[in-house]
ModelCIF file with pLDDT and N, C-alpha, C, O atoms, coordinates in Angstrom:
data_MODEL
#
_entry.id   MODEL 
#
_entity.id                         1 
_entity.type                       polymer 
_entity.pdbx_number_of_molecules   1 
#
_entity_poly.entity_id                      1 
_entity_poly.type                           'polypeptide(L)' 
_entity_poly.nstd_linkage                   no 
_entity_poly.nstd_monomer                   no 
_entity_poly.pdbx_seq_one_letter_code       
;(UNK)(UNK)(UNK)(UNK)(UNK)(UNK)(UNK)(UNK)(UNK)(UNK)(UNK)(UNK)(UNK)(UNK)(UNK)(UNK)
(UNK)(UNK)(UNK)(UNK)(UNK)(UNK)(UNK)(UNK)(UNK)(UNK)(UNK)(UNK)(UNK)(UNK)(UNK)(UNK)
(UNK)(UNK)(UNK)(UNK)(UNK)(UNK)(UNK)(UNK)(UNK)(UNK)(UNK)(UNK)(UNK)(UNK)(UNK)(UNK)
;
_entity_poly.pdbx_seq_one_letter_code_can   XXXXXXXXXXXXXXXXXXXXXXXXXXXXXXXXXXXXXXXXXXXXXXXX 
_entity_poly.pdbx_strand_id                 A 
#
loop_
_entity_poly_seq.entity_id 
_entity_poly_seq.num 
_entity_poly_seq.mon_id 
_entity_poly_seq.hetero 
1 1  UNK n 
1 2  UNK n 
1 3  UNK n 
1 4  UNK n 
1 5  UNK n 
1 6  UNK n 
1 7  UNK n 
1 8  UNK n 
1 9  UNK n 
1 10 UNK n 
1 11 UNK n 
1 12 UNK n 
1 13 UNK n 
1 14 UNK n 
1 15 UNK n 
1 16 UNK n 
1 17 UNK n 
1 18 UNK n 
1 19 UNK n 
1 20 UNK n 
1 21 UNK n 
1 22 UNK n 
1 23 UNK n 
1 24 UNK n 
1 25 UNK n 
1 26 UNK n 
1 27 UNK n 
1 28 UNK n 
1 29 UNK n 
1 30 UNK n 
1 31 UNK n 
1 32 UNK n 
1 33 UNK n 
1 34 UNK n 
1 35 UNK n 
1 36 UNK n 
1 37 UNK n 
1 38 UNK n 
1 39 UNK n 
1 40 UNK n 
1 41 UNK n 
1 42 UNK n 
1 43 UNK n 
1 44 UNK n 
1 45 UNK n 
1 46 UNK n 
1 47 UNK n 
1 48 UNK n 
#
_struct_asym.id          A 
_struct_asym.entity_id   1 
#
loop_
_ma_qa_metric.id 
_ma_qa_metric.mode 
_ma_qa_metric.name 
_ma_qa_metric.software_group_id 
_ma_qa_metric.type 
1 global pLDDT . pLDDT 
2 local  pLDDT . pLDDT 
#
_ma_qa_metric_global.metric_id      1 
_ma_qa_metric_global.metric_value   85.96 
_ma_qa_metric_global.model_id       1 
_ma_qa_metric_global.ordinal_id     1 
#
loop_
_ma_qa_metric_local.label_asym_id 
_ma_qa_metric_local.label_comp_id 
_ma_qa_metric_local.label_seq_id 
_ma_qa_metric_local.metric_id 
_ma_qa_metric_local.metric_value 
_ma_qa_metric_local.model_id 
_ma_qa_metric_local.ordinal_id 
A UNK 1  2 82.00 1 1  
A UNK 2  2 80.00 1 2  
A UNK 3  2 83.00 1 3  
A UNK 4  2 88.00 1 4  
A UNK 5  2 88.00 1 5  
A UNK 6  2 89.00 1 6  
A UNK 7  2 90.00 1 7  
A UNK 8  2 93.00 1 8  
A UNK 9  2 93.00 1 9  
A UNK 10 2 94.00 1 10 
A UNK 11 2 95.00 1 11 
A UNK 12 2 96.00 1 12 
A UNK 13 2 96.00 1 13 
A UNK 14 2 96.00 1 14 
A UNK 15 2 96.00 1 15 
A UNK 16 2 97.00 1 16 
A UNK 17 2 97.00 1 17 
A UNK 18 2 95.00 1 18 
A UNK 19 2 96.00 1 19 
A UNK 20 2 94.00 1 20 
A UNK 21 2 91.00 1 21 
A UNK 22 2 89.00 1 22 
A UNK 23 2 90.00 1 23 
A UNK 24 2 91.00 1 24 
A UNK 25 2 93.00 1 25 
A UNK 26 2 89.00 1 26 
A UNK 27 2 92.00 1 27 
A UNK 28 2 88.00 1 28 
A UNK 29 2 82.00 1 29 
A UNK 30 2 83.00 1 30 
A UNK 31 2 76.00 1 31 
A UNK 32 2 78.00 1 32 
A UNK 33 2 79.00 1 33 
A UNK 34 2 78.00 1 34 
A UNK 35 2 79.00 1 35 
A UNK 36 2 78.00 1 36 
A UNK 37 2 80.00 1 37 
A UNK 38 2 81.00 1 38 
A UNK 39 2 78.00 1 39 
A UNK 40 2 79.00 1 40 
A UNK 41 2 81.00 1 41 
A UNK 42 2 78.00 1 42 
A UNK 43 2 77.00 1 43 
A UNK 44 2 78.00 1 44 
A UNK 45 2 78.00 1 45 
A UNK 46 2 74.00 1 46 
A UNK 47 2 75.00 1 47 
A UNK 48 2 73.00 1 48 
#
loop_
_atom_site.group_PDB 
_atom_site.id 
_atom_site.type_symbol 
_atom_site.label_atom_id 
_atom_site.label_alt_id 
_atom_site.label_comp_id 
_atom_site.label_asym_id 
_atom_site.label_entity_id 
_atom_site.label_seq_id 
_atom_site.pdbx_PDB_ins_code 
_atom_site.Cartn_x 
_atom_site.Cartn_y 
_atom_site.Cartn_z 
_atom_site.occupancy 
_atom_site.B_iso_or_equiv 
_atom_site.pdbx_formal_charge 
_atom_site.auth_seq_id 
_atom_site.auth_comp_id 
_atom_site.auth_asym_id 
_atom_site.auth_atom_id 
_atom_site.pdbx_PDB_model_num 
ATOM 1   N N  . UNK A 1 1  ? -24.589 -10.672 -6.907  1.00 82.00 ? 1  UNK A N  1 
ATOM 2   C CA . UNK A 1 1  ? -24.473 -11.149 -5.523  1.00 82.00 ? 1  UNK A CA 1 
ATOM 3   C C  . UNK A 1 1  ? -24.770 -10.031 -4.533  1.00 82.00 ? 1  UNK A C  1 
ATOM 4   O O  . UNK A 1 1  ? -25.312 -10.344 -3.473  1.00 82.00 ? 1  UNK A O  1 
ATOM 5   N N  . UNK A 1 2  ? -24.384 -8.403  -4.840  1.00 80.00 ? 2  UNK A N  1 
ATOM 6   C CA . UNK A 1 2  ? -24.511 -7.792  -3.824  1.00 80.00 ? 2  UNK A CA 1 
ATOM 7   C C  . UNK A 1 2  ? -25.819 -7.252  -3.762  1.00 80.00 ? 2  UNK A C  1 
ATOM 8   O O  . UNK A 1 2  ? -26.140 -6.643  -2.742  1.00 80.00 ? 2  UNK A O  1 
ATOM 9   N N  . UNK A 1 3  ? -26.936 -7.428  -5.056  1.00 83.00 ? 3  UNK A N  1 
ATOM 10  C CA . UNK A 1 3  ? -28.136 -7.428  -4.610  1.00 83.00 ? 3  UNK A CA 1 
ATOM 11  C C  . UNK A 1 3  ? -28.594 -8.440  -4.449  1.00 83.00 ? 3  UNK A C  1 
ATOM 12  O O  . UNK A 1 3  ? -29.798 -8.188  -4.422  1.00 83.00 ? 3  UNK A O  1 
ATOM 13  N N  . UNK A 1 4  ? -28.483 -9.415  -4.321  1.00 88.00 ? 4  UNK A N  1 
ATOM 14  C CA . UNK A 1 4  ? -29.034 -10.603 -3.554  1.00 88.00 ? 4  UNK A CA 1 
ATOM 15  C C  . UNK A 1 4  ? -28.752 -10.510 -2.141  1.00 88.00 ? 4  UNK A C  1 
ATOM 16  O O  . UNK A 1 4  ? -29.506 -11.107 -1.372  1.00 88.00 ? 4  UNK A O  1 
ATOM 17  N N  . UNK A 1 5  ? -27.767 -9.843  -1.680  1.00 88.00 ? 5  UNK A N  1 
ATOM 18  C CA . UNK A 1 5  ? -27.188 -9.666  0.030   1.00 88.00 ? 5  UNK A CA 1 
ATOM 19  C C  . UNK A 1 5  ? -28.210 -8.741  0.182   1.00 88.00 ? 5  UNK A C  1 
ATOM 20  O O  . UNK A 1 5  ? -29.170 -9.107  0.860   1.00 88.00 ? 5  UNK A O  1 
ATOM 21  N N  . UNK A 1 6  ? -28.226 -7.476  -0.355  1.00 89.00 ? 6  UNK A N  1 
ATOM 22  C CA . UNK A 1 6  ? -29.082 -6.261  -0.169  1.00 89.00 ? 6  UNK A CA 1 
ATOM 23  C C  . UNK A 1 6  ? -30.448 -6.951  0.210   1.00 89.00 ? 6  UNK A C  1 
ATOM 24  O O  . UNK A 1 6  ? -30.806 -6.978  1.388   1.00 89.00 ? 6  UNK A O  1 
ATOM 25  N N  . UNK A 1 7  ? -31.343 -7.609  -0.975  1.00 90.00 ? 7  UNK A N  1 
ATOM 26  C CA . UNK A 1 7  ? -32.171 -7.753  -0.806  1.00 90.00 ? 7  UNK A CA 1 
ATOM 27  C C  . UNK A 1 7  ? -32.405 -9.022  0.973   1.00 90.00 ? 7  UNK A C  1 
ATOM 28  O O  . UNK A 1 7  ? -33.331 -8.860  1.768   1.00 90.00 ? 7  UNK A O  1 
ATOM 29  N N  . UNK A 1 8  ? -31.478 -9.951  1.099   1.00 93.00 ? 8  UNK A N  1 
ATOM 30  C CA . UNK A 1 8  ? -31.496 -10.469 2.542   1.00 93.00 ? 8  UNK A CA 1 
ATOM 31  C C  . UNK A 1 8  ? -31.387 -9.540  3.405   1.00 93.00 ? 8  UNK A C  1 
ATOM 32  O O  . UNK A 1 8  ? -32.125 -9.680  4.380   1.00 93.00 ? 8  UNK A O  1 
ATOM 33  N N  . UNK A 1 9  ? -30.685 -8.579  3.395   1.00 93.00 ? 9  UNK A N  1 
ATOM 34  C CA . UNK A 1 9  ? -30.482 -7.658  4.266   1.00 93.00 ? 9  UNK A CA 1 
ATOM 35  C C  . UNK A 1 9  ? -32.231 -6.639  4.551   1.00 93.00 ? 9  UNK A C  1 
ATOM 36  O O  . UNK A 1 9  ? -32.569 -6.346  5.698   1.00 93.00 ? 9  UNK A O  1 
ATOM 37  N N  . UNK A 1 10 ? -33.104 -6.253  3.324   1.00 94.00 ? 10 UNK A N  1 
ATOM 38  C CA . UNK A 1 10 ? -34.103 -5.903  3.200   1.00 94.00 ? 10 UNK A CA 1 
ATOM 39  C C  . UNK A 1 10 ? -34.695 -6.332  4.456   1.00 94.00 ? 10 UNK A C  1 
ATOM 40  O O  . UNK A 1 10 ? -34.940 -5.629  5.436   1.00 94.00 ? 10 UNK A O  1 
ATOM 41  N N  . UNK A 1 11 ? -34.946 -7.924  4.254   1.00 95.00 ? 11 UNK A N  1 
ATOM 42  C CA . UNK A 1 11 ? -35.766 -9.027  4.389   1.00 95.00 ? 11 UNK A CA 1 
ATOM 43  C C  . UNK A 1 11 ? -35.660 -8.857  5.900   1.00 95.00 ? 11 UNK A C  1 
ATOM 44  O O  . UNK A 1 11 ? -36.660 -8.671  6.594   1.00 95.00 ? 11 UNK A O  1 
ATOM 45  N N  . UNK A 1 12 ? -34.304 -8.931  6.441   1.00 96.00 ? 12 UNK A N  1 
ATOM 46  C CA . UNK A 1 12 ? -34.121 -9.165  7.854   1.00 96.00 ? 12 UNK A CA 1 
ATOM 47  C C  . UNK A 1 12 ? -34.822 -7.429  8.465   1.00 96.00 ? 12 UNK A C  1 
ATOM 48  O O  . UNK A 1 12 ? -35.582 -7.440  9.433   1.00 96.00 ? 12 UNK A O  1 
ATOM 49  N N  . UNK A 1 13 ? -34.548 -6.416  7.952   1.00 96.00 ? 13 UNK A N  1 
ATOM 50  C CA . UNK A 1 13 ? -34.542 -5.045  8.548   1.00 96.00 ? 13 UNK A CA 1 
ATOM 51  C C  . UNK A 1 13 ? -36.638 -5.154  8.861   1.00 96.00 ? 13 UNK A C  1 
ATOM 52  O O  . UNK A 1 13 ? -37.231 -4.834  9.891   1.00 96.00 ? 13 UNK A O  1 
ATOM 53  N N  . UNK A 1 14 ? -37.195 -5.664  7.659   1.00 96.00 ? 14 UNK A N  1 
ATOM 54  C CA . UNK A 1 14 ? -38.337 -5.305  7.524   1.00 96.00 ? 14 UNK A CA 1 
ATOM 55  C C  . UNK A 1 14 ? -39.084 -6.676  7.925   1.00 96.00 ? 14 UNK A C  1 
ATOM 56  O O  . UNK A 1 14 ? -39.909 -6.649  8.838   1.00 96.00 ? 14 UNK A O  1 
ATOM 57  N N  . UNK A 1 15 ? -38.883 -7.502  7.454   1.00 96.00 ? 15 UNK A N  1 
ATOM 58  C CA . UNK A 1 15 ? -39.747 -8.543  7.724   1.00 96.00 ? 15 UNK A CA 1 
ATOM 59  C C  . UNK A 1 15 ? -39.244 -9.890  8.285   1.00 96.00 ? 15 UNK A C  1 
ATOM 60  O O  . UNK A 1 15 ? -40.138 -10.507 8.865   1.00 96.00 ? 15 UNK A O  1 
ATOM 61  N N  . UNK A 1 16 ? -38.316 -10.365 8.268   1.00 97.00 ? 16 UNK A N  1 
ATOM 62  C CA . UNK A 1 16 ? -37.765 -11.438 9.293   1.00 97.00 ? 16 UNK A CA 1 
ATOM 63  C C  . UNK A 1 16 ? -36.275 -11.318 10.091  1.00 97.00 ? 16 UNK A C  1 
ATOM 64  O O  . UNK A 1 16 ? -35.299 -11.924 9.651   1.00 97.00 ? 16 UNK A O  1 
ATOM 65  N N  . UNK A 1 17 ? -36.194 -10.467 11.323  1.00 97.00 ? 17 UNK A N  1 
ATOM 66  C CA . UNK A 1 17 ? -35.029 -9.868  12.079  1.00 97.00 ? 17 UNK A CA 1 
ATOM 67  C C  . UNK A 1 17 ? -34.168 -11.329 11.812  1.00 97.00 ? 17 UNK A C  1 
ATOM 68  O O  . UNK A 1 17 ? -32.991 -11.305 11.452  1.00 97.00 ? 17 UNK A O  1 
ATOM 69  N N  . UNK A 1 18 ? -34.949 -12.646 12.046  1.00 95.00 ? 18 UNK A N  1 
ATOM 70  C CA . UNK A 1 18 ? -34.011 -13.173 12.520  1.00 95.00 ? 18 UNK A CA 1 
ATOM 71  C C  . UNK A 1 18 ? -33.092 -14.204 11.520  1.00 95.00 ? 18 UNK A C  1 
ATOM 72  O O  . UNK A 1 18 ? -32.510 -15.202 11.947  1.00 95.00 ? 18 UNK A O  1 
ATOM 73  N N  . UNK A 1 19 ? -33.082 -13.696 9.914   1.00 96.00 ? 19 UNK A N  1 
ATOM 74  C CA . UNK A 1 19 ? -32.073 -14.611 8.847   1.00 96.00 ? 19 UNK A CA 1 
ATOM 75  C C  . UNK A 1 19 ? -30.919 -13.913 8.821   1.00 96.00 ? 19 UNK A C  1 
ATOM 76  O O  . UNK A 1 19 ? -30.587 -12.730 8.899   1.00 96.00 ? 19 UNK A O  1 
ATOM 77  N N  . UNK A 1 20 ? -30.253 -15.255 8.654   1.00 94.00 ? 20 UNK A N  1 
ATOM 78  C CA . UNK A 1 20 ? -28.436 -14.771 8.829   1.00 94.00 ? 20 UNK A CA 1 
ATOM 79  C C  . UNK A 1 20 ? -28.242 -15.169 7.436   1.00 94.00 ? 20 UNK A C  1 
ATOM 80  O O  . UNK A 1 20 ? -29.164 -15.798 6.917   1.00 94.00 ? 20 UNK A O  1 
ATOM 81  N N  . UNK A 1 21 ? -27.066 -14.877 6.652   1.00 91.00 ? 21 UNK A N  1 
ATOM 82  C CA . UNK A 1 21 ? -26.468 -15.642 5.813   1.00 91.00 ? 21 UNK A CA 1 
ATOM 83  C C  . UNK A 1 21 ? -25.823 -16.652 5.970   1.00 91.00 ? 21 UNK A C  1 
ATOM 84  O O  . UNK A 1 21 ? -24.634 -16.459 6.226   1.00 91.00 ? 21 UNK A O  1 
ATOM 85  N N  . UNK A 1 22 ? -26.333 -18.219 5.886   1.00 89.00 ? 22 UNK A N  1 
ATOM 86  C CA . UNK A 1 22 ? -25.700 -19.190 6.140   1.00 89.00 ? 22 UNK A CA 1 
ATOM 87  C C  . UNK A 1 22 ? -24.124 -19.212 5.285   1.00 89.00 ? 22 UNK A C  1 
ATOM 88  O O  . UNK A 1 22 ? -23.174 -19.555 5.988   1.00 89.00 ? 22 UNK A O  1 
ATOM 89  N N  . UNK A 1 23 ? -23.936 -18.995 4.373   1.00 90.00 ? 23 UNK A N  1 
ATOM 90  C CA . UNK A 1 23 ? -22.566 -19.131 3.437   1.00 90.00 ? 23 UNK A CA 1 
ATOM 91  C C  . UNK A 1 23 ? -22.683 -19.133 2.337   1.00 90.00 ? 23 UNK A C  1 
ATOM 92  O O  . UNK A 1 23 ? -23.825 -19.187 1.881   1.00 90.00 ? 23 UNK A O  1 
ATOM 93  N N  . UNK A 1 24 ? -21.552 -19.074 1.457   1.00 91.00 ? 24 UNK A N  1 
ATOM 94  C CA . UNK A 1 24 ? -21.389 -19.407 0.268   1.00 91.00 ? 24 UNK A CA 1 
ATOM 95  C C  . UNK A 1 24 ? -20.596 -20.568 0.041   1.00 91.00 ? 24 UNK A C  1 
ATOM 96  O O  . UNK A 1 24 ? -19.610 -20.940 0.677   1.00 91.00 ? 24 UNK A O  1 
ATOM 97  N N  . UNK A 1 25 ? -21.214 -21.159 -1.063  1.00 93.00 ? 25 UNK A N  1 
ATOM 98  C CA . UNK A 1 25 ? -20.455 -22.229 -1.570  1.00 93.00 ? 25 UNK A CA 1 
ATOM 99  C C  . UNK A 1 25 ? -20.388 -22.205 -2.766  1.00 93.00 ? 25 UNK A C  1 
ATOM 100 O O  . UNK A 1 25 ? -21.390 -22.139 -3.479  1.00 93.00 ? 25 UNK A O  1 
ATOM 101 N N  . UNK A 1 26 ? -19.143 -22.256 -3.225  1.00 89.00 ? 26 UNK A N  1 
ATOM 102 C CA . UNK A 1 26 ? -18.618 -22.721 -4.886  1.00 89.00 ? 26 UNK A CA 1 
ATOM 103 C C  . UNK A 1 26 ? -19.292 -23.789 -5.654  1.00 89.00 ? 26 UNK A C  1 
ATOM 104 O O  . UNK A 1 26 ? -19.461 -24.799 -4.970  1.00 89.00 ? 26 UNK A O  1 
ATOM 105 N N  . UNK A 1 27 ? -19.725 -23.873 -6.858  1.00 92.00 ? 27 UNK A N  1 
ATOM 106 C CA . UNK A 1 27 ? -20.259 -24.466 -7.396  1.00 92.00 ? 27 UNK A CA 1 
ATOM 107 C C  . UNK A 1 27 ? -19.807 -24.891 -9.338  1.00 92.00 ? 27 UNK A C  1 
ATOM 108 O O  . UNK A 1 27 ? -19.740 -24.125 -10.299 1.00 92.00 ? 27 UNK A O  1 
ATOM 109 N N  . UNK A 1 28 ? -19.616 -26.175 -9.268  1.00 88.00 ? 28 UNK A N  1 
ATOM 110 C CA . UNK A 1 28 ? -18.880 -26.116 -11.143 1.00 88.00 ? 28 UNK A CA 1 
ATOM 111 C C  . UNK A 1 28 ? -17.628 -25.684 -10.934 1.00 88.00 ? 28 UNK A C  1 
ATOM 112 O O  . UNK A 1 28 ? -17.194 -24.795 -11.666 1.00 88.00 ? 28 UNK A O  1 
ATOM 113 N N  . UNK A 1 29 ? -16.820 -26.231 -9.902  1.00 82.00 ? 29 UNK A N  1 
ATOM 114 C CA . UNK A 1 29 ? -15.493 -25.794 -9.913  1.00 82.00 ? 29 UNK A CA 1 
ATOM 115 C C  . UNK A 1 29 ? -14.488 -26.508 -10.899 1.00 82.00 ? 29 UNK A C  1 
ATOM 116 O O  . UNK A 1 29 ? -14.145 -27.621 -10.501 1.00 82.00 ? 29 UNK A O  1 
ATOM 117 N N  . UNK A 1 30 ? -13.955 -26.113 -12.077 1.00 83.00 ? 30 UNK A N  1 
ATOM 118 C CA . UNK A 1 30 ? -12.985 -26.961 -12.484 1.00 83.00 ? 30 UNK A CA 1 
ATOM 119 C C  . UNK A 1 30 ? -11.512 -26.594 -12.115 1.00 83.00 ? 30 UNK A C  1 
ATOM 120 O O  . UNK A 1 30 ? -11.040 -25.463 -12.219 1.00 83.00 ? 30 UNK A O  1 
ATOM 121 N N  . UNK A 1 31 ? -10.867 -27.673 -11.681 1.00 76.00 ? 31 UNK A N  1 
ATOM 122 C CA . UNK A 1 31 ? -9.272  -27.535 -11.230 1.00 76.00 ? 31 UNK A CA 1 
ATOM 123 C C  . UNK A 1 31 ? -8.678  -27.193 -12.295 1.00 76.00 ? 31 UNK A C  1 
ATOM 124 O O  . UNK A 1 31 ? -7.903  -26.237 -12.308 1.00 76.00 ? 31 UNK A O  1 
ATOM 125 N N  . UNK A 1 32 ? -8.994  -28.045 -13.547 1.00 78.00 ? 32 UNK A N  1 
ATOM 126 C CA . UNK A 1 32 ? -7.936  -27.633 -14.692 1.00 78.00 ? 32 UNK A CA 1 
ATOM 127 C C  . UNK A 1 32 ? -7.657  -25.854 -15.456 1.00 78.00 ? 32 UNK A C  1 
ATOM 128 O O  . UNK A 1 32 ? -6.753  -25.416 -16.168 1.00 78.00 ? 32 UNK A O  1 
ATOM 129 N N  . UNK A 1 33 ? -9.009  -25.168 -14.835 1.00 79.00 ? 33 UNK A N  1 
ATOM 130 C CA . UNK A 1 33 ? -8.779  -23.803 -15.277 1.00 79.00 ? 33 UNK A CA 1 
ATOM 131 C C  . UNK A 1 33 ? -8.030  -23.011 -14.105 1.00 79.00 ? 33 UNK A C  1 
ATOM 132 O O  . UNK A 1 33 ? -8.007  -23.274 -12.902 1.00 79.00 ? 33 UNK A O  1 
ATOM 133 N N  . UNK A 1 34 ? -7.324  -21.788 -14.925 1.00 78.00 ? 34 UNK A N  1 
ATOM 134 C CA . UNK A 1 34 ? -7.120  -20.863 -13.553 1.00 78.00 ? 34 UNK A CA 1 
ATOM 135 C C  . UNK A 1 34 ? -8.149  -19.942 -13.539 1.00 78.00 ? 34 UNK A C  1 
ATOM 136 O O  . UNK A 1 34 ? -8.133  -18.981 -12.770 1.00 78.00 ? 34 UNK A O  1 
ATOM 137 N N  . UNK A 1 35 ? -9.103  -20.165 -14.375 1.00 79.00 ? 35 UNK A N  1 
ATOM 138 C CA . UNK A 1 35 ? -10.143 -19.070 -14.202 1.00 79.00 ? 35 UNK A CA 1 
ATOM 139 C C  . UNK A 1 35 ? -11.450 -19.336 -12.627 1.00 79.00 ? 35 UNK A C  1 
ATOM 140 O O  . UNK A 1 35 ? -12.232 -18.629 -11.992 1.00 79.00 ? 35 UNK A O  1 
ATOM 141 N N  . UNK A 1 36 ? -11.061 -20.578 -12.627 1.00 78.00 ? 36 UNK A N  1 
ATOM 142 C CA . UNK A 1 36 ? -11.899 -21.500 -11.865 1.00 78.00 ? 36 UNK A CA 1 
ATOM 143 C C  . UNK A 1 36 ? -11.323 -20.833 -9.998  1.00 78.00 ? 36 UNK A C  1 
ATOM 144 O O  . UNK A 1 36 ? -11.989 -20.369 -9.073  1.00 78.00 ? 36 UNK A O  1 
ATOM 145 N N  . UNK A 1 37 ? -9.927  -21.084 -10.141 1.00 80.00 ? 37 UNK A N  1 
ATOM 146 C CA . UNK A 1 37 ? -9.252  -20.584 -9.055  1.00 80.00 ? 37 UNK A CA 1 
ATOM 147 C C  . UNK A 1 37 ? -9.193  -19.125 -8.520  1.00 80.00 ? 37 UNK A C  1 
ATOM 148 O O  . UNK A 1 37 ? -9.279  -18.725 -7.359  1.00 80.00 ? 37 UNK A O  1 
ATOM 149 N N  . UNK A 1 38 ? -9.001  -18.354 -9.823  1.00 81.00 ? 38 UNK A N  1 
ATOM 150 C CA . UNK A 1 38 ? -9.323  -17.061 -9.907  1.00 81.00 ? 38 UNK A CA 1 
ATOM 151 C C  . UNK A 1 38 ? -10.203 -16.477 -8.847  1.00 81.00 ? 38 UNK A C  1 
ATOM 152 O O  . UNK A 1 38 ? -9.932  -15.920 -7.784  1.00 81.00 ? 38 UNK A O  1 
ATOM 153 N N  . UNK A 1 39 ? -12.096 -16.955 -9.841  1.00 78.00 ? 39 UNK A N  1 
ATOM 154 C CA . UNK A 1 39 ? -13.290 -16.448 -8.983  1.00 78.00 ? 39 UNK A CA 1 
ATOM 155 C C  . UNK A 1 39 ? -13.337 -16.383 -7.456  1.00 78.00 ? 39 UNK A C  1 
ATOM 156 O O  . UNK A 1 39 ? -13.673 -15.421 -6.765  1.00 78.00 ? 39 UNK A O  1 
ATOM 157 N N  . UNK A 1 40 ? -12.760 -18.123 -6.895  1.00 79.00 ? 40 UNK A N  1 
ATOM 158 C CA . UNK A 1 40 ? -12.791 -18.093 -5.649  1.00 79.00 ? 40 UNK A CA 1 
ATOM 159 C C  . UNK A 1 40 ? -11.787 -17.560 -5.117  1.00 79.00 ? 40 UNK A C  1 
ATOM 160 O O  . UNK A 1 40 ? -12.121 -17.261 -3.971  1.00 79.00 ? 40 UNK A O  1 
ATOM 161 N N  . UNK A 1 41 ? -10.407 -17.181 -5.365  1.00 81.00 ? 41 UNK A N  1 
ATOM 162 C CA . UNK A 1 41 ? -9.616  -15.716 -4.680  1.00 81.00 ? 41 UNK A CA 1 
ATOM 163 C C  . UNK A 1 41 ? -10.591 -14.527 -4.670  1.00 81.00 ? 41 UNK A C  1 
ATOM 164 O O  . UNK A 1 41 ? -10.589 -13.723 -3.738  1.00 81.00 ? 41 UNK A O  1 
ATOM 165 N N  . UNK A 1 42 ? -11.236 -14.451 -5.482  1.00 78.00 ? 42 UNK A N  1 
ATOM 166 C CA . UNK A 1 42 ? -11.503 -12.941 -6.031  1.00 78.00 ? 42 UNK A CA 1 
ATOM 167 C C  . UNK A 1 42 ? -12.915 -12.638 -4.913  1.00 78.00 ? 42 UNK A C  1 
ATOM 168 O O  . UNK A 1 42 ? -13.123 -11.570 -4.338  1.00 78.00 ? 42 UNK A O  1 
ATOM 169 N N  . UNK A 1 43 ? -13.815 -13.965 -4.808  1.00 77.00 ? 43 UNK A N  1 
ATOM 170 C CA . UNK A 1 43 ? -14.950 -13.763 -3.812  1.00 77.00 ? 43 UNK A CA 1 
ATOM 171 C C  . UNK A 1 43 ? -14.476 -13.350 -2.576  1.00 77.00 ? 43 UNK A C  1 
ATOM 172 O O  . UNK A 1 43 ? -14.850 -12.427 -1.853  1.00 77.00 ? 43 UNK A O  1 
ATOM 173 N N  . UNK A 1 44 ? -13.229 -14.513 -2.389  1.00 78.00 ? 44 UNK A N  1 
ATOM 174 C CA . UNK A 1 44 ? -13.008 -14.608 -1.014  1.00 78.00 ? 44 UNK A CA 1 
ATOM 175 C C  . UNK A 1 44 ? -12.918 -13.381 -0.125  1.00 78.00 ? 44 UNK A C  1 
ATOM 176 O O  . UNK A 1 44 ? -13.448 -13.115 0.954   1.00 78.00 ? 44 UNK A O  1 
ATOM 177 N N  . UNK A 1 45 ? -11.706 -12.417 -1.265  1.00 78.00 ? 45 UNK A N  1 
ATOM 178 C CA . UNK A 1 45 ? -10.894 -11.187 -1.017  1.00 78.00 ? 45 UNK A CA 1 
ATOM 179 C C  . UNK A 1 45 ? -12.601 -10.139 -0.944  1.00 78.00 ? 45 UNK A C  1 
ATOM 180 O O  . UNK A 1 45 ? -12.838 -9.203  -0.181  1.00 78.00 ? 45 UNK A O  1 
ATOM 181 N N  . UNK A 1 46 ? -13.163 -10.500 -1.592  1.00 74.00 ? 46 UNK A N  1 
ATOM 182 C CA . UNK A 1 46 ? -14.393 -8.994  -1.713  1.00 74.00 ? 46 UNK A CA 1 
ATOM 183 C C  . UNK A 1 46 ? -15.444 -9.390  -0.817  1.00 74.00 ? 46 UNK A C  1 
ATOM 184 O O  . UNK A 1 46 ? -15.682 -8.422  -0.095  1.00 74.00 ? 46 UNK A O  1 
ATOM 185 N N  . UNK A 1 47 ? -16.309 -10.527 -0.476  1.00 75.00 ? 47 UNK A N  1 
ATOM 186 C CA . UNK A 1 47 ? -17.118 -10.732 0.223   1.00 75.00 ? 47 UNK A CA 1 
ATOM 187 C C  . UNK A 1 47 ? -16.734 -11.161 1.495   1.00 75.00 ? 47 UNK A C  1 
ATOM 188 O O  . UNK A 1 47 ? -15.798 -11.960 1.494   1.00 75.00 ? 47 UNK A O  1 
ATOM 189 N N  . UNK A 1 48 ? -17.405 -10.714 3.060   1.00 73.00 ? 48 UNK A N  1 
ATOM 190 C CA . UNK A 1 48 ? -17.392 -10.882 4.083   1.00 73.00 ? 48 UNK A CA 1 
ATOM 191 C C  . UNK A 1 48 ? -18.687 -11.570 4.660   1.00 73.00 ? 48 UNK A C  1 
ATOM 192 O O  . UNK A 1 48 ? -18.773 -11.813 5.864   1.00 73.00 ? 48 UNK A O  1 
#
């Protein structure tokens, strides 16, 4: 993920000023795991 930001970040510095990061969204979430719950604490807390 944080070279995928890097590389948007590239993109905007050099060749298109004007892309934002629209968001993230969770995807394949299952309720019944806590591993499921886990990831999305764990994004939430590290990515801005």
């Amino acid at each position: 993920l944080s070279q995928l930001i890097h590389t948007i970040e590239l993109v905007k510095e050099r060749l298109n000023p004007d892309i934002e990061i629209e968001g993230v969204v969770f995807t394949m979430y299952d309720a019944r795991t806590n591993l499921s719950l886990q990831v999305v604490e764990n994004v939430k807390e590290n990515l801005n």
